[in-house]
C-alpha atoms as a PDB file:
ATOM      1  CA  UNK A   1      70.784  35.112  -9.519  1.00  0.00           C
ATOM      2  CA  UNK A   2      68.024  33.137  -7.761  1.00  0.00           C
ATOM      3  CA  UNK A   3      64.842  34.088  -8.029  1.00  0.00           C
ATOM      4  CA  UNK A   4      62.050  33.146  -5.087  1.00  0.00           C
ATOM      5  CA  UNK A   5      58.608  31.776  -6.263  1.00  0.00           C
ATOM      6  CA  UNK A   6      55.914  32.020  -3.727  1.00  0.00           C
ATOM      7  CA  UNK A   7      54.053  28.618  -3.786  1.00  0.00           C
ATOM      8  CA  UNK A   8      50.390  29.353  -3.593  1.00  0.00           C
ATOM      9  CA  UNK A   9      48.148  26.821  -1.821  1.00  0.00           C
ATOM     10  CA  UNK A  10      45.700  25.559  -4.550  1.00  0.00           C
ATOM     11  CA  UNK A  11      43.287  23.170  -2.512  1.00  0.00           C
ATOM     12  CA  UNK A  12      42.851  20.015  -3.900  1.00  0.00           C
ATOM     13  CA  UNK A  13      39.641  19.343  -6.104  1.00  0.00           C
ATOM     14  CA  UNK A  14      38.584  16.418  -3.141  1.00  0.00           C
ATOM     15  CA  UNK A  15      38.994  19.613  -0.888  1.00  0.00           C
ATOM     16  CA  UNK A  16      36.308  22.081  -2.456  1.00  0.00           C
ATOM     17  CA  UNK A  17      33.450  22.264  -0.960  1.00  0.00           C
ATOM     18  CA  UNK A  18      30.390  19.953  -2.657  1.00  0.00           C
ATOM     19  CA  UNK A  19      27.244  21.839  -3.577  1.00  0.00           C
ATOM     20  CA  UNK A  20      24.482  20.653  -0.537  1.00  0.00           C
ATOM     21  CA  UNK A  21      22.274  17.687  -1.904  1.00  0.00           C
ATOM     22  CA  UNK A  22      18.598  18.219  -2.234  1.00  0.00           C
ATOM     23  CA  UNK A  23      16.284  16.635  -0.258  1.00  0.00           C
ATOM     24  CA  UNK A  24      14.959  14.547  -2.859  1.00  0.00           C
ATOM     25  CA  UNK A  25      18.730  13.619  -3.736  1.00  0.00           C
ATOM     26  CA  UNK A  26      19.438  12.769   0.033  1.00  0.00           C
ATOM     27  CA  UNK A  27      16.080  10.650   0.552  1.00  0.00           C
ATOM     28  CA  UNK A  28      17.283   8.851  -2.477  1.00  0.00           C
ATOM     29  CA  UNK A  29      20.684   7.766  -1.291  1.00  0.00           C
ATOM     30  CA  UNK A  30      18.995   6.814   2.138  1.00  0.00           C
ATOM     31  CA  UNK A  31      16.775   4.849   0.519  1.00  0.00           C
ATOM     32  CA  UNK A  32      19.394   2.842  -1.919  1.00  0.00           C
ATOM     33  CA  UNK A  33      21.240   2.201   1.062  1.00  0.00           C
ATOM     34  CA  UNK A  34      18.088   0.185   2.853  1.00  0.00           C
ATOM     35  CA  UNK A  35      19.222  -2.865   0.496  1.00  0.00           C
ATOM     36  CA  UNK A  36      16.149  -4.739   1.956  1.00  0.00           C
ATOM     37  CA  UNK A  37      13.957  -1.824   0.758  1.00  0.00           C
ATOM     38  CA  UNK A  38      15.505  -2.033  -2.846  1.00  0.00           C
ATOM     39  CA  UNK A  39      15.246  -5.718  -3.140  1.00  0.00           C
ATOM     40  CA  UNK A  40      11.108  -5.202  -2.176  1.00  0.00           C
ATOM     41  CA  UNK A  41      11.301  -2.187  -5.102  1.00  0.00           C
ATOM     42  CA  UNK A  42      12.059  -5.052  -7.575  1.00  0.00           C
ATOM     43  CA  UNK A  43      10.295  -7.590  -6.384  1.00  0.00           C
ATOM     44  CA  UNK A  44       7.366  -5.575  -6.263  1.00  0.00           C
ATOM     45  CA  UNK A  45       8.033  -4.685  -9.931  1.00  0.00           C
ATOM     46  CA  UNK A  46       7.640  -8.002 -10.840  1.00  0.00           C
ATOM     47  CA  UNK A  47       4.456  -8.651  -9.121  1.00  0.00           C
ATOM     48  CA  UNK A  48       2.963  -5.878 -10.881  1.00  0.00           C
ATOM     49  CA  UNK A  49       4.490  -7.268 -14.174  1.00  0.00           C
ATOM     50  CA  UNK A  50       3.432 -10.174 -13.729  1.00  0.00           C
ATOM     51  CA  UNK A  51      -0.483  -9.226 -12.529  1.00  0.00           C
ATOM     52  CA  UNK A  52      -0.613  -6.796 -15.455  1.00  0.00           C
ATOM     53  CA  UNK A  53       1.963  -8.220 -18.330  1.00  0.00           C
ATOM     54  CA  UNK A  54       0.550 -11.923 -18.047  1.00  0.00           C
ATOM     55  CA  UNK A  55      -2.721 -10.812 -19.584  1.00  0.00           C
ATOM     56  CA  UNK A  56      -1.078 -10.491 -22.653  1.00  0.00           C
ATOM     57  CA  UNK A  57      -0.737 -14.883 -22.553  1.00  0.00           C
ATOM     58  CA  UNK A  58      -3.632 -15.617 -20.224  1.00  0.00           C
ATOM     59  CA  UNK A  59      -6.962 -14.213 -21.295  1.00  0.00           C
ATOM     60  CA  UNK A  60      -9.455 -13.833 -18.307  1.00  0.00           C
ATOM     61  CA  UNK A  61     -12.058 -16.171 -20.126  1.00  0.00           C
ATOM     62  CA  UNK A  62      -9.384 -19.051 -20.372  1.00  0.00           C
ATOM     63  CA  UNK A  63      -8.732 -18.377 -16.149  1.00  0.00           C
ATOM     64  CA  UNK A  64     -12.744 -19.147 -16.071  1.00  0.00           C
ATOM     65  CA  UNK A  65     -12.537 -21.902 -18.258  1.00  0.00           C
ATOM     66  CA  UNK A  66     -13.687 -25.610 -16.385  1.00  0.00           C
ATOM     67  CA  UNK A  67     -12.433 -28.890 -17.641  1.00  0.00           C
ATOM     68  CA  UNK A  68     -13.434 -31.325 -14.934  1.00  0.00           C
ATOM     69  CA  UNK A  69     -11.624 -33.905 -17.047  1.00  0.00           C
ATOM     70  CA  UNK A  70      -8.155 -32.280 -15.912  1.00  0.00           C
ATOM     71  CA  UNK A  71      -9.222 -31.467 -12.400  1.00  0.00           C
ATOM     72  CA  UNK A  72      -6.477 -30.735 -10.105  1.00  0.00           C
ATOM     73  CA  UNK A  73      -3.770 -31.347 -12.508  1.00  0.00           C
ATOM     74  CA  UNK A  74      -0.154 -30.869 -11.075  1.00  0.00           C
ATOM     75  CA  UNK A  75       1.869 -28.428 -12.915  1.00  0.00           C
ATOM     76  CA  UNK A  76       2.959 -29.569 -16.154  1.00  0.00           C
ATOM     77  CA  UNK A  77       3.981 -28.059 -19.561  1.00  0.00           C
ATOM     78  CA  UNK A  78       0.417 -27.180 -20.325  1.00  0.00           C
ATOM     79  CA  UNK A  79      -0.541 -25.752 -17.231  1.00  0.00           C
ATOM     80  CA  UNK A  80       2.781 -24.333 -15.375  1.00  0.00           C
ATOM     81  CA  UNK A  81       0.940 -23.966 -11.820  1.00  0.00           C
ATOM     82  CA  UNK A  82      -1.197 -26.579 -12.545  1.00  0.00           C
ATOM     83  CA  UNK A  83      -5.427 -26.711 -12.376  1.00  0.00           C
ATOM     84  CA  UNK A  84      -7.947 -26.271  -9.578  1.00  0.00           C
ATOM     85  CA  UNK A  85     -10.889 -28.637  -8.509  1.00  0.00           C
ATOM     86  CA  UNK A  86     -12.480 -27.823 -11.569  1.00  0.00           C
ATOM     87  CA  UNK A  87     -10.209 -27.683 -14.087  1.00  0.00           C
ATOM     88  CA  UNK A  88      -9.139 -23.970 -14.221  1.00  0.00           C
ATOM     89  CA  UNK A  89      -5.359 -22.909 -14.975  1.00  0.00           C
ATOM     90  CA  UNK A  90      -3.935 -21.893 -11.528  1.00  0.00           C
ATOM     91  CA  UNK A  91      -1.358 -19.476 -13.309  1.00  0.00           C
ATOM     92  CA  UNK A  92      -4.134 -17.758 -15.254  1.00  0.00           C
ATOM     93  CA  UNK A  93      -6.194 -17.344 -11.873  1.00  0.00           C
ATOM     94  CA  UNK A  94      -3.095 -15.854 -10.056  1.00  0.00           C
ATOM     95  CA  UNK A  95      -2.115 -13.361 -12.711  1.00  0.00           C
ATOM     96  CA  UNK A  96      -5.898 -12.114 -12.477  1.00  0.00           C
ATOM     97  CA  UNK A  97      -6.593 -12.628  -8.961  1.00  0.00           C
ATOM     98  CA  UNK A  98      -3.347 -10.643  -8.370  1.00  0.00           C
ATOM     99  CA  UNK A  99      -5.386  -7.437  -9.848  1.00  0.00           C
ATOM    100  CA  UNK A 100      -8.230  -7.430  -7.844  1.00  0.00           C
ATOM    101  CA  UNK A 101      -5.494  -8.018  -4.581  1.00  0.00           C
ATOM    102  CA  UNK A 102      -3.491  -5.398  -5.835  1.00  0.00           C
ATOM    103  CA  UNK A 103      -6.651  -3.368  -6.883  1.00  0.00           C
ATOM    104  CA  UNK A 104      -8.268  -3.716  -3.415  1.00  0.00           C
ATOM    105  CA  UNK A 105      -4.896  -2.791  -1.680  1.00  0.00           C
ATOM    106  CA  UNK A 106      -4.503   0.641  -3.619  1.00  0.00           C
ATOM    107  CA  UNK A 107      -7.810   1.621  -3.413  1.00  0.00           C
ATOM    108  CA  UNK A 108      -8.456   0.993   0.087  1.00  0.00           C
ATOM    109  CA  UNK A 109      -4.893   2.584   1.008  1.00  0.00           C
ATOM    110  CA  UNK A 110      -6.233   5.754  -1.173  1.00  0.00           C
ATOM    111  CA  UNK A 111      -9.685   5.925   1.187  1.00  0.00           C
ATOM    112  CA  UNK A 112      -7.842   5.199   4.520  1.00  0.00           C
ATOM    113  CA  UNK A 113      -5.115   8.581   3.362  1.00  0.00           C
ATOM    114  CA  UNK A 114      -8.447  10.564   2.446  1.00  0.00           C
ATOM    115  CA  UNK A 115     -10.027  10.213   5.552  1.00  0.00           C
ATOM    116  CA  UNK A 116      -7.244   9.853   8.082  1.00  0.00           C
ATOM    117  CA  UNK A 117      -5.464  13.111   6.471  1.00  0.00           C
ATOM    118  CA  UNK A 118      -8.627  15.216   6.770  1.00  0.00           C
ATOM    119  CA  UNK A 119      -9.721  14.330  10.511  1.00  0.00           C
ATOM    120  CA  UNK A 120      -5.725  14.790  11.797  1.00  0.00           C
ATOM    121  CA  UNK A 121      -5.252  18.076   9.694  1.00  0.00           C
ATOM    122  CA  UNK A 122      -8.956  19.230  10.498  1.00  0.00           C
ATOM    123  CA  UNK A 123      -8.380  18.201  14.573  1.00  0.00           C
ATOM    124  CA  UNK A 124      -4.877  19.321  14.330  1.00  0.00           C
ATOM    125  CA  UNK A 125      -5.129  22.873  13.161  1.00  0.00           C
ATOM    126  CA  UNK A 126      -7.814  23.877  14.334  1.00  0.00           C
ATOM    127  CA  UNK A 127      -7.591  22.643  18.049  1.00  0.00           C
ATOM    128  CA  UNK A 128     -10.298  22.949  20.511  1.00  0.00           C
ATOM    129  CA  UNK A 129     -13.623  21.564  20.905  1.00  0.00           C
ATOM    130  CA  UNK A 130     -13.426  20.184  17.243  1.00  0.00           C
ATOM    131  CA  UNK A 131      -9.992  18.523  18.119  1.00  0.00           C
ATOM    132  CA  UNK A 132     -11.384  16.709  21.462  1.00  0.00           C
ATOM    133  CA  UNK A 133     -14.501  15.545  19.198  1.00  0.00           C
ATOM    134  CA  UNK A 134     -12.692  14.065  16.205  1.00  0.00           C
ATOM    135  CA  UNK A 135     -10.171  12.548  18.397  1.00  0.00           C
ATOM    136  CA  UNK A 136     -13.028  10.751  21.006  1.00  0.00           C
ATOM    137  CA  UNK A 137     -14.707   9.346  17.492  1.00  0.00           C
ATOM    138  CA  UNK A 138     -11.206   7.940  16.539  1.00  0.00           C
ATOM    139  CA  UNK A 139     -10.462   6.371  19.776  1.00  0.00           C
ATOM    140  CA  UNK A 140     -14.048   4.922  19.730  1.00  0.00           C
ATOM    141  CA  UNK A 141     -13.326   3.763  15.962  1.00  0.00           C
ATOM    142  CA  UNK A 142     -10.137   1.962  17.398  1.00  0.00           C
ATOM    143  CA  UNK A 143     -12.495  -0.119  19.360  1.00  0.00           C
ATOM    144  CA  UNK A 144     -14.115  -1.380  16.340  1.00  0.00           C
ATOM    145  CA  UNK A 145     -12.660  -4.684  15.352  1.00  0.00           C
ATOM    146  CA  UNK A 146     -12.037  -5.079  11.622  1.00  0.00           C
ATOM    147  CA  UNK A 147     -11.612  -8.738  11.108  1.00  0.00           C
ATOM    148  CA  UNK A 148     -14.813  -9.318  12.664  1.00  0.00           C
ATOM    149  CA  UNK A 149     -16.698  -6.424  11.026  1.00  0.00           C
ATOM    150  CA  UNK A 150     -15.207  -7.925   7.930  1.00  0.00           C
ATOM    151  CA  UNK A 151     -16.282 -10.864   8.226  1.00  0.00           C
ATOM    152  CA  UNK A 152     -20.244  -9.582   9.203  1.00  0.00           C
ATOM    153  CA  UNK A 153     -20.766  -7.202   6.629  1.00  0.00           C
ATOM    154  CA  UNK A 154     -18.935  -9.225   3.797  1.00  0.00           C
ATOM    155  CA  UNK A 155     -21.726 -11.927   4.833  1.00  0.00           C
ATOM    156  CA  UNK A 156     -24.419  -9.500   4.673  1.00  0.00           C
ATOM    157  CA  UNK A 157     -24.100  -7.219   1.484  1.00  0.00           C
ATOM    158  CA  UNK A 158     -21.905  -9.054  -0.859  1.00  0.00           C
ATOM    159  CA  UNK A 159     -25.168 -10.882  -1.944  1.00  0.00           C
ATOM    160  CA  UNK A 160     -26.813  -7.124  -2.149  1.00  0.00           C
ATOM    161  CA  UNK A 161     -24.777  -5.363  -4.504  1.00  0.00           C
ATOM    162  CA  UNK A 162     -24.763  -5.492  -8.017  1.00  0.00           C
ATOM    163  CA  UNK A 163     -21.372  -6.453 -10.049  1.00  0.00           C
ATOM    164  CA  UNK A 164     -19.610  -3.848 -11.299  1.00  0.00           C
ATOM    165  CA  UNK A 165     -17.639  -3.212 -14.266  1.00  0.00           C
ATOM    166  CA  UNK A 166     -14.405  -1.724 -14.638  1.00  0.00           C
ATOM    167  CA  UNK A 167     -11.662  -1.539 -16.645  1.00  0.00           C
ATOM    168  CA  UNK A 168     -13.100  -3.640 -18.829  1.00  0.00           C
ATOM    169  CA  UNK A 169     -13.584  -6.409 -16.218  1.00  0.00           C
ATOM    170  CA  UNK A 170     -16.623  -7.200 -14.129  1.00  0.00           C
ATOM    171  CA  UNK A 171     -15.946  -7.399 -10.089  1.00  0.00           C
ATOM    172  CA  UNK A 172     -18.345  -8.535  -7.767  1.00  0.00           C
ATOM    173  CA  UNK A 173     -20.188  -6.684  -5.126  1.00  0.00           C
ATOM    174  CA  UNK A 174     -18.347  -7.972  -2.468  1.00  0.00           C
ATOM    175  CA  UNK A 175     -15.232  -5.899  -3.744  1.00  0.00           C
ATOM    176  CA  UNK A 176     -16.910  -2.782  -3.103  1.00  0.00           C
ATOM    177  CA  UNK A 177     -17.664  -4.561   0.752  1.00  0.00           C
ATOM    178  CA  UNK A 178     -14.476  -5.348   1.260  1.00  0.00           C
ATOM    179  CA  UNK A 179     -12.310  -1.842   0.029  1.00  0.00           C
ATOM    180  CA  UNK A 180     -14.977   0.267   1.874  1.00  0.00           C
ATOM    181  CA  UNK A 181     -14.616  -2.061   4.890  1.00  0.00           C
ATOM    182  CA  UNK A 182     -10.921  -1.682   4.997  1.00  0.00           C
ATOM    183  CA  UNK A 183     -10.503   1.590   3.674  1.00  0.00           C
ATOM    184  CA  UNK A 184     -12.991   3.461   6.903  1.00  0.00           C
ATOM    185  CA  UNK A 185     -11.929   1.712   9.800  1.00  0.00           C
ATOM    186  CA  UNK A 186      -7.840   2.064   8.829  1.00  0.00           C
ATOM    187  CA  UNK A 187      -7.074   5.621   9.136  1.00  0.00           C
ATOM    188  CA  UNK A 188      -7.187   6.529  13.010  1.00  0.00           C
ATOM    189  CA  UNK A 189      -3.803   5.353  13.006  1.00  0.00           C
ATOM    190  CA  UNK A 190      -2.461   7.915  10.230  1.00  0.00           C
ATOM    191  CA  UNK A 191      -5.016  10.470  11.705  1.00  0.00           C
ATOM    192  CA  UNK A 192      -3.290  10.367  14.802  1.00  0.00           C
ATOM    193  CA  UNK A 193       0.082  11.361  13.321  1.00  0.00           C
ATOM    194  CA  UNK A 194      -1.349  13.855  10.669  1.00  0.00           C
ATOM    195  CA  UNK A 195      -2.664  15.572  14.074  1.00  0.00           C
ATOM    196  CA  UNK A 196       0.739  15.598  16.052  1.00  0.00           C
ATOM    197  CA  UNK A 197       2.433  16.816  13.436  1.00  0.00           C
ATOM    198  CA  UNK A 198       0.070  19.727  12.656  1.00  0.00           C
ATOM    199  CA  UNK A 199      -0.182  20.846  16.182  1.00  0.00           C
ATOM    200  CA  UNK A 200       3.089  20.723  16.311  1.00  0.00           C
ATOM    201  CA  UNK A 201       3.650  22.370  12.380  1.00  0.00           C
ATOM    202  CA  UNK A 202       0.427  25.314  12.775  1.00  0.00           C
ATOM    203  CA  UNK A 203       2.876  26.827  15.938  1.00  0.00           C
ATOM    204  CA  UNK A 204       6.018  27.603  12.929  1.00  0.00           C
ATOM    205  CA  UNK A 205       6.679  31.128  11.535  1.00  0.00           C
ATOM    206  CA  UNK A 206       6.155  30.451   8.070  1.00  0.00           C
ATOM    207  CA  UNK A 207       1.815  29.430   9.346  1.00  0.00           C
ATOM    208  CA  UNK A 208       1.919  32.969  11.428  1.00  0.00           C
ATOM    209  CA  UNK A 209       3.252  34.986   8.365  1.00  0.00           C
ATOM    210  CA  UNK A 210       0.759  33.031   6.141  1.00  0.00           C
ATOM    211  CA  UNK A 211      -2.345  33.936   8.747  1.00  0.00           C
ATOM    212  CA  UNK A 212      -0.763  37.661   8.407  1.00  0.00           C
ATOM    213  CA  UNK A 213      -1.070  38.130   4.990  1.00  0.00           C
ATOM    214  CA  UNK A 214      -4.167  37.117   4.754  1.00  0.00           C
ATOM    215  CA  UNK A 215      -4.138  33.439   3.471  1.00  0.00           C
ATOM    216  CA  UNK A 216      -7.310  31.114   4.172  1.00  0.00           C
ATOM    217  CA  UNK A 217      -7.101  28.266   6.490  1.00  0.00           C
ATOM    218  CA  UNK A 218      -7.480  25.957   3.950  1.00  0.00           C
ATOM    219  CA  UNK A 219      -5.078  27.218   2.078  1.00  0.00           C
ATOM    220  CA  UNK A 220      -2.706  27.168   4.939  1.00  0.00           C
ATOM    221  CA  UNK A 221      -3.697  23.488   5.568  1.00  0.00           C
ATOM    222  CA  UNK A 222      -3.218  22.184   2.045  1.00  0.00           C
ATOM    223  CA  UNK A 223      -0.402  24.333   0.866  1.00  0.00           C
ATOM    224  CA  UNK A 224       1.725  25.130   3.902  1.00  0.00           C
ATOM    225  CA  UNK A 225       1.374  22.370   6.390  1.00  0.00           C
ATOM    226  CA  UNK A 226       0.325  19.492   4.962  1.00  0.00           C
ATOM    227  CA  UNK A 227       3.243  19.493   2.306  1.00  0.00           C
ATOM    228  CA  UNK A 228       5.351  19.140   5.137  1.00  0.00           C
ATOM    229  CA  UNK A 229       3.670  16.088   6.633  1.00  0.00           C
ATOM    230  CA  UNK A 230       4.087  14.151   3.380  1.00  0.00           C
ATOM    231  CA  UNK A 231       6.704  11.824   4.893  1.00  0.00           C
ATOM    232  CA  UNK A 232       5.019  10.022   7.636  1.00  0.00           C
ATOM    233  CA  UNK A 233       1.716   9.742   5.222  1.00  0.00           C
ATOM    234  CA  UNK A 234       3.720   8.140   2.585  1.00  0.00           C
ATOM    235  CA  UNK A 235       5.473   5.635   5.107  1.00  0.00           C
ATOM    236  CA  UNK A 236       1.625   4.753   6.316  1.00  0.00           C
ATOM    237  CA  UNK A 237      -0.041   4.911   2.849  1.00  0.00           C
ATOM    238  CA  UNK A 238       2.783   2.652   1.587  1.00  0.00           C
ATOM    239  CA  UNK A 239       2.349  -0.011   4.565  1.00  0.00           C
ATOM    240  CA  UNK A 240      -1.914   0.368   4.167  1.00  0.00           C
ATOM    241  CA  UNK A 241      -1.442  -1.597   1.100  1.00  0.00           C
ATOM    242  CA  UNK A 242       0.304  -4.554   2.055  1.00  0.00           C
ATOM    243  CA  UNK A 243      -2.245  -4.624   5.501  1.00  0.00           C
ATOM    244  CA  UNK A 244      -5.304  -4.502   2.697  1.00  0.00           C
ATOM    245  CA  UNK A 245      -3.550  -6.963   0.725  1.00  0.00           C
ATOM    246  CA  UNK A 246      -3.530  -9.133   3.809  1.00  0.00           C
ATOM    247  CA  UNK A 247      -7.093  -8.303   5.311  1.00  0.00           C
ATOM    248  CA  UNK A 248      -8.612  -8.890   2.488  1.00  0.00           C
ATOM    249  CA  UNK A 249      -6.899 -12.429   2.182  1.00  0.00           C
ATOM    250  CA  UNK A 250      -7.824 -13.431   5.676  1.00  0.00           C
ATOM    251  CA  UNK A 251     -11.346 -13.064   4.945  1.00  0.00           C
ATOM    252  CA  UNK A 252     -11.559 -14.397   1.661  1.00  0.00           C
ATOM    253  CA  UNK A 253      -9.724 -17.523   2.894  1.00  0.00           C
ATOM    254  CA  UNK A 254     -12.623 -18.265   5.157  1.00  0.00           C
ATOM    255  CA  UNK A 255     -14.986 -17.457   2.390  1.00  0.00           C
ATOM    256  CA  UNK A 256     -16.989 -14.244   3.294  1.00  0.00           C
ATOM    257  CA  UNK A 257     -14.570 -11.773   1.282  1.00  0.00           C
ATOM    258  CA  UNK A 258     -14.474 -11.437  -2.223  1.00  0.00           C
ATOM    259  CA  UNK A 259     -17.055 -13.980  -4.043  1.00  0.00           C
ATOM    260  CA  UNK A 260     -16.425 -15.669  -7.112  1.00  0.00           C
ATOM    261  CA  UNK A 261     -16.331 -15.861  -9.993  1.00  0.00           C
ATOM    262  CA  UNK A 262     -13.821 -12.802  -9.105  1.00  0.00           C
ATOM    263  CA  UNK A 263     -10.931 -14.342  -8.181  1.00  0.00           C
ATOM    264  CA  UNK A 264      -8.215 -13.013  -5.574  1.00  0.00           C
ATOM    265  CA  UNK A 265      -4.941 -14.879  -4.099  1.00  0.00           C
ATOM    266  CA  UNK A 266      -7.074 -14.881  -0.777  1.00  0.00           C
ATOM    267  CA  UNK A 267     -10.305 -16.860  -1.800  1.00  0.00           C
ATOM    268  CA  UNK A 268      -8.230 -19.070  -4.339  1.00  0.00           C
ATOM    269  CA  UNK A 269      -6.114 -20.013  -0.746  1.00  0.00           C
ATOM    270  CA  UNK A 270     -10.410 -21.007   0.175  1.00  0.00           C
ATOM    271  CA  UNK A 271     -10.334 -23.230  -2.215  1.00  0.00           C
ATOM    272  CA  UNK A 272      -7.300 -25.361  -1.569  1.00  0.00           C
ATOM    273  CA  UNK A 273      -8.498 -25.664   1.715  1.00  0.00           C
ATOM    274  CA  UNK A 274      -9.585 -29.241   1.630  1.00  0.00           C
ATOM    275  CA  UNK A 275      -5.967 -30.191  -0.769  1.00  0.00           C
ATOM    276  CA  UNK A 276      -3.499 -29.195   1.435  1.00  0.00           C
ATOM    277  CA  UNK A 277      -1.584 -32.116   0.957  1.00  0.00           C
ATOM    278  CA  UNK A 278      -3.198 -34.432  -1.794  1.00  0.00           C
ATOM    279  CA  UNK A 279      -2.605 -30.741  -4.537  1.00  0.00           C
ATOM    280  CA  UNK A 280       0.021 -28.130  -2.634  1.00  0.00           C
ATOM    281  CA  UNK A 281       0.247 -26.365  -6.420  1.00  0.00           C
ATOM    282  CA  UNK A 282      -3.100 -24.778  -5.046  1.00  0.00           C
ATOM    283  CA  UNK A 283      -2.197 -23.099  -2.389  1.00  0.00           C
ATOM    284  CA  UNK A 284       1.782 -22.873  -2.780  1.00  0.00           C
ATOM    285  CA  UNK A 285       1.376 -20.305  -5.708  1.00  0.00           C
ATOM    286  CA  UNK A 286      -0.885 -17.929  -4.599  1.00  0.00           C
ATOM    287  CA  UNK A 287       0.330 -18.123  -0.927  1.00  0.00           C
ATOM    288  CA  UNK A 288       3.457 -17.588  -2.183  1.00  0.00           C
ATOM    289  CA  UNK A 289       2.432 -14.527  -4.464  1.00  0.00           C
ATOM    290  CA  UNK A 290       0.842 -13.056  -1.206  1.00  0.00           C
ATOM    291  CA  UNK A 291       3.974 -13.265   0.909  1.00  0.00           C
ATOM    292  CA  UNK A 292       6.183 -12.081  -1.555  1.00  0.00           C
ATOM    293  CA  UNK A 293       4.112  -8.652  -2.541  1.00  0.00           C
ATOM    294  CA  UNK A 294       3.631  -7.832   1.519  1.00  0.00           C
ATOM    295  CA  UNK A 295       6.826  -8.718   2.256  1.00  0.00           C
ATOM    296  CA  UNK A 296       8.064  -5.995  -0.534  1.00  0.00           C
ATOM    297  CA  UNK A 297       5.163  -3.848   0.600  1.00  0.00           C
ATOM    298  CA  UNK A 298       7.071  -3.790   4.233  1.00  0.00           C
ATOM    299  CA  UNK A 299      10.425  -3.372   2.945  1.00  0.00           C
ATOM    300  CA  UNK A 300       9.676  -0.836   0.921  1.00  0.00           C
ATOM    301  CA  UNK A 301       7.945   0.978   4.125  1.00  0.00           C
ATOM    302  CA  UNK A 302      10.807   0.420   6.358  1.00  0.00           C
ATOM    303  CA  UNK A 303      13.449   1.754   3.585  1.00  0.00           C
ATOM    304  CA  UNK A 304      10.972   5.293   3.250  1.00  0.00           C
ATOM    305  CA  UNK A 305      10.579   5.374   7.370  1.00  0.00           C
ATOM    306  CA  UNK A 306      14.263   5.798   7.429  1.00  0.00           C
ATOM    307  CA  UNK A 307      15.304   7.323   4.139  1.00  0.00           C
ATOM    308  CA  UNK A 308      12.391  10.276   5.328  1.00  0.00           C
ATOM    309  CA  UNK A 309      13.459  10.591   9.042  1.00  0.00           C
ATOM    310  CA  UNK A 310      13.975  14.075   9.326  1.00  0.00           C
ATOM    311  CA  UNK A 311      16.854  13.671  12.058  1.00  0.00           C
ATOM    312  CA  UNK A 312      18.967  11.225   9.452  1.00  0.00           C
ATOM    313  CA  UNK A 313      18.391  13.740   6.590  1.00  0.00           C
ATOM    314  CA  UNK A 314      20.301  16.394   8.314  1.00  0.00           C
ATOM    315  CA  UNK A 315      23.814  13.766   7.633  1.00  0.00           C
ATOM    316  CA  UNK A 316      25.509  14.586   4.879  1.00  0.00           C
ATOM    317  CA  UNK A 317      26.433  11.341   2.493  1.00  0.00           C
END
């Protein structure tokens, strides 16, 4: 006697539905696949290894140390980047100069997110007469040239302020010159995109139902809204750094940034001006250290511009 067995249609594991990613966990995979953006992840690493870790085999008072008898020395087993016009180690200089590049980059990137996210969420939310003032003082801030205003003020006040100390190091007034400088005349451009997206973001339900139960504006702005503008400030507070990193080489190159004896990849670049072909070592390494750390900088910007676009994060992986 035959007996009939009802086959029962068992789905395949490959066929069960996966559990949705987060949005951490999909930025993530959009950002691994940028493989420009991951290369400028570990080559970034290593810059900051290299600024930071090297002071555990260079001591800043050796990069200060002058031996005119070894004066522009090409690299060699004693000195691996070789020496400067007055005898200092090159590779010491870098790994300290890098530092005070890095240092000046972060800094001024942390100023130009302070103010640019408080005028574009302060204009933006609130609307109105406020909104039409804040935005006529950024457009007339765009007109301000920062190269040139660099250049003025580093001439003018580096002299006038005192050195400072920190971390244990001593930086020269022009530092301060040159972050503030950077850091306040940066931000109109983040400012302008904090303020689109909060005119666009203060119009949502979830703002109304917050206004109905009583919350406080700046709660809403700080807690509601400006959580959800974090991606576009990150892309522009990531790519602030590498455009400090640069501005601030620019103008120490033609000698009114940051004054010795602080040392910076820009003003080093100053002074291998005049050995551009009789020593190369003195501009090849820190030129090259410059490029390298921008170049990540932007990479690493482009790969967060796309991993955070909020019409790709809707694809499922």
């Amino acid at each position: 006697m035959e007996t009939n067995v009802t086959k029962t249609n068992i789905p395949a594991i490959s066929e069960v539905e996966k559990p949705p990613l987060l949005l951490s966990q999909l930025v993530f995979l959009r950002f691994k696949r940028h493989k420009m953006a991951v290369a400028g992840v570990f080559i970034l690493i290593l810059m900051i290894c290299y600024a930071i870790g090297g002071t555990f085999f260079k001591t800043e008072a050796f990069s200060l140390v002058t031996d005119t008898s070894i004066r522009l020395n090409a690299p060699s087993s004693v000195h691996l980047f070789g020496t400067d016009a007055v005898g200092r180690d090159i590779l010491a200089r870098t790994i300290y100069g890098g530092q005070i590049s890095l240092l000046i980059g972060l800094i001024a990137m942390i100023l130009e997110v302070i103010v640019g996210v408080l005028i574009g969420a302060i204009a933006g939310y609130y609307g109105g007469i406020l909104d039409s003032i804040l935005m006529r003082f950024t457009e007339a801030m765009l007109n301000i040239p920062q190269i040139p205003l660099l250049l003025v003020l580093g001439k003018m006040l580096s002299d006038k302020i005192s050195p400072i100390s920190l971390f244990g190091r001593q930086f020269s007034g022009s530092v301060i010159v040159i972050i503030a400088v950077i850091g306040l005349t940066s931000w109109m451009g983040l400012a302008r995109i904090v303020r689109a997206n909060f005119l666009s973001l203060r119009e949502q339900e979830f703002v109304t139902a917050a206004r109905c139960t009583g919350t406080k504006n700046r709660s809403i702005i700080f807690e509601h809204i400006l959580p959800n503008t974090m991606a576009p400030i990150i892309v522009s507070a990531t790519l602030a750094v590498a455009n400090a990193i640069i501005s601030e080489a620019y103008v120490s190159f033609l000698g009114v940034g940051v004054m010795p004896p602080t040392a910076t990849w820009g003003n080093m670049l100053n002074g291998a001006y005049n050995y551009i072909e009789s020593a190369p070592w003195l501009w090849i390494f820190p030129g090259s250290l410059i490029v390298l750390t921008v170049l990540s900088i932007n990479f690493i910007g482009d790969g967060l511009r796309d991993a955070l676009d909020p019409r790709a994060l809707t694809q499922a992986e």
